[in-house]
C-alpha atoms as a PDB file:
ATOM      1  CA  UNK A   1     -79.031  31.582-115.183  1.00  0.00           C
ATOM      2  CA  UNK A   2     -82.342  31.882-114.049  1.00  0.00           C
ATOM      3  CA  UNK A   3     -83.253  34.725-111.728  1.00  0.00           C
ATOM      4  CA  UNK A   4     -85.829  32.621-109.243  1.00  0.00           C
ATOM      5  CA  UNK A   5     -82.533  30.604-108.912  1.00  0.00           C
ATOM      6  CA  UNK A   6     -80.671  33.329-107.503  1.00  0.00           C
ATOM      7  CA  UNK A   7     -83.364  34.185-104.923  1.00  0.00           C
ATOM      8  CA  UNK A   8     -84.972  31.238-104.136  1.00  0.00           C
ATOM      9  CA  UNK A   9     -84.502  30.438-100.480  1.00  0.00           C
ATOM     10  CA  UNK A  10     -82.831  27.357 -98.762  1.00  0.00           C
ATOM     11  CA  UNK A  11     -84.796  24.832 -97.025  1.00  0.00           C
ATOM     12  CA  UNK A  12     -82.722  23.068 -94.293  1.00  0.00           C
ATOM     13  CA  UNK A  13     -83.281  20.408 -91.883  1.00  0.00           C
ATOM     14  CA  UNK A  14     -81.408  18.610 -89.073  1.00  0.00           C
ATOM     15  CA  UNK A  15     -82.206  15.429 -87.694  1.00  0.00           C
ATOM     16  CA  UNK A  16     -80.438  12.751 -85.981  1.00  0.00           C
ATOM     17  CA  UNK A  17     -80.656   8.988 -87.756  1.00  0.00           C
ATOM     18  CA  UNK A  18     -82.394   6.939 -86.049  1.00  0.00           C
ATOM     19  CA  UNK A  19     -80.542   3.889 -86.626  1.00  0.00           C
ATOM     20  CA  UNK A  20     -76.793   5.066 -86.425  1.00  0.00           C
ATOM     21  CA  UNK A  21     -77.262   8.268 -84.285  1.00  0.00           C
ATOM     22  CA  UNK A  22     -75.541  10.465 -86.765  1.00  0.00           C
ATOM     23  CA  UNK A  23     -76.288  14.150 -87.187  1.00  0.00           C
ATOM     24  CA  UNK A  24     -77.585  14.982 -90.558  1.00  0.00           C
ATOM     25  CA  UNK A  25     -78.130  17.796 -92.257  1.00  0.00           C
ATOM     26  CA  UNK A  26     -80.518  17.951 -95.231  1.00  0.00           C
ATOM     27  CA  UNK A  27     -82.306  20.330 -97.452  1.00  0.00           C
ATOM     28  CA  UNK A  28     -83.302  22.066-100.858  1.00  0.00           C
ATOM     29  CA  UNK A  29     -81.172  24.005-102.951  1.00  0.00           C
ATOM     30  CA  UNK A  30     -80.946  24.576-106.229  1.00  0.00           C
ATOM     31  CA  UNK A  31     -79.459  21.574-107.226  1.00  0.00           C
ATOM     32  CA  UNK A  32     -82.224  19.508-106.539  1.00  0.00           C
ATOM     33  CA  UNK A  33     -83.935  18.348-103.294  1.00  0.00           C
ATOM     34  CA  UNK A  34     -82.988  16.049-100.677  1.00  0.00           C
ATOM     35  CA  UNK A  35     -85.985  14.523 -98.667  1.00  0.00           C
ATOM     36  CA  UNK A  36     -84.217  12.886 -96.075  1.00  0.00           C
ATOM     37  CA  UNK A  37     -85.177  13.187 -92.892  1.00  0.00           C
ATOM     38  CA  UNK A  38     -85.252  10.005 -89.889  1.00  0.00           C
ATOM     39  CA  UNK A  39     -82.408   8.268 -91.746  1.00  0.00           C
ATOM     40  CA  UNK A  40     -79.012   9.259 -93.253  1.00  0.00           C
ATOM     41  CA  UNK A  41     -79.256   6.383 -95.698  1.00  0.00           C
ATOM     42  CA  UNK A  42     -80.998   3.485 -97.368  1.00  0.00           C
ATOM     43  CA  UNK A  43     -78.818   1.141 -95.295  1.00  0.00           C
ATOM     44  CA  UNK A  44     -79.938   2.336 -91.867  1.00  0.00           C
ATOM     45  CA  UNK A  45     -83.294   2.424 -92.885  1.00  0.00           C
ATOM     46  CA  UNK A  46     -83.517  -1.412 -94.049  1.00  0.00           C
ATOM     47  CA  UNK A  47     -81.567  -2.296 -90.824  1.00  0.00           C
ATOM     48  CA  UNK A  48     -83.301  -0.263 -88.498  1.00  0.00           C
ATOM     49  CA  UNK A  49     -86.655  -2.540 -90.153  1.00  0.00           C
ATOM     50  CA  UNK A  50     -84.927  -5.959 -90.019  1.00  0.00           C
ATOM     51  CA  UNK A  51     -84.798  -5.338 -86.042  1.00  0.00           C
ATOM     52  CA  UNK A  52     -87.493  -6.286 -83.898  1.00  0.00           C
ATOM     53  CA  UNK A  53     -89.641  -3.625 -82.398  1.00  0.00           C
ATOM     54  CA  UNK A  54     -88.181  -3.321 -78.537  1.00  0.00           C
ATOM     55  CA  UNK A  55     -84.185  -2.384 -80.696  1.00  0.00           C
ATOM     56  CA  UNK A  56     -86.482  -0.127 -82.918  1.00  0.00           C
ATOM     57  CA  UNK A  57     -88.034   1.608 -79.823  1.00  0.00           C
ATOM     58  CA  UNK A  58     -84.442   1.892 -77.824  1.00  0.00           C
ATOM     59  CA  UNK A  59     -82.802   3.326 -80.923  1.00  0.00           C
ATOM     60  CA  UNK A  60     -85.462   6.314 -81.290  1.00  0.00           C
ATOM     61  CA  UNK A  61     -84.840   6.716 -77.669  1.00  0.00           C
ATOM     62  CA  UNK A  62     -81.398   7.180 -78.341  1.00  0.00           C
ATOM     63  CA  UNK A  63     -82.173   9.660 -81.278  1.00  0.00           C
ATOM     64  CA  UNK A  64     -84.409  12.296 -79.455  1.00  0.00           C
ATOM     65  CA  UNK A  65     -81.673  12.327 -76.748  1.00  0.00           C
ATOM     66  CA  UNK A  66     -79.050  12.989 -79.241  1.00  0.00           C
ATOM     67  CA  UNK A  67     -81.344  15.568 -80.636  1.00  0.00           C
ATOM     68  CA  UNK A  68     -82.155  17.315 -77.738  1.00  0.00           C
ATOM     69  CA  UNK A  69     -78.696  17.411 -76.637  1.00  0.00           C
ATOM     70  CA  UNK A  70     -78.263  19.190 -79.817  1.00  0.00           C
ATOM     71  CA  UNK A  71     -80.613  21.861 -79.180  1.00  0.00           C
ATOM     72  CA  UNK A  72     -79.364  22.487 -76.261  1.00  0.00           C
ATOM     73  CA  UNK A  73     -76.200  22.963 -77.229  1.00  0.00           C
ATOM     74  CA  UNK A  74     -77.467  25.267 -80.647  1.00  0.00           C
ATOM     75  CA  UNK A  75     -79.273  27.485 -78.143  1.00  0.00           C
ATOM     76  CA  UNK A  76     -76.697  27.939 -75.456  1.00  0.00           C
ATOM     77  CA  UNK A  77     -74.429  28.531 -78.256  1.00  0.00           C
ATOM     78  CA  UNK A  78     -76.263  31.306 -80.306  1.00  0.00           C
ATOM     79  CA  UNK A  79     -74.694  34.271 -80.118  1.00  0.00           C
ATOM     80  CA  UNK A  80     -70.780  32.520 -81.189  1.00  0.00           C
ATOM     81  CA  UNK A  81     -73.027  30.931 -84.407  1.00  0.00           C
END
């Protein structure tokens, strides 16, 4: 095994999708990158394109709310983490 392996640091975000709402997760390790990060998958992202701009536009909406929600609940939460 390779030692920069061993000490090479993890690089994590989280995001919500911005077509399905989901929370995701996503980051580099060493087994290879993953560089996701406004949609949880191919599918949302061609069907968050195939709708028209005003769905597009309520859908982020939806997404930062989710998100901040999340924060909000991270940081109230920090010390039981």
């Amino acid at each position: 095994m390779n030692r920069n392996n061993e000490n090479s640091e993890l690089s994590i975000r989280i995001f919500v999708c911005r077509y399905c709402g989901k929370i995701v997760v996503s980051g580099e390790d060493r087994d290879g990158r993953d560089k996701r990060s406004i949609f949880c998958c191919s599918d949302c992202e061609k069907k968050f394109w195939k709708r028209g701009p005003v769905a597009r536009t309520k859908r982020i909406r939806t997404a930062e709310e989710r998100y901040e929600k999340l924060k909000e609940f991270i940081n109230s939460n920090k010390e039981n983490l």
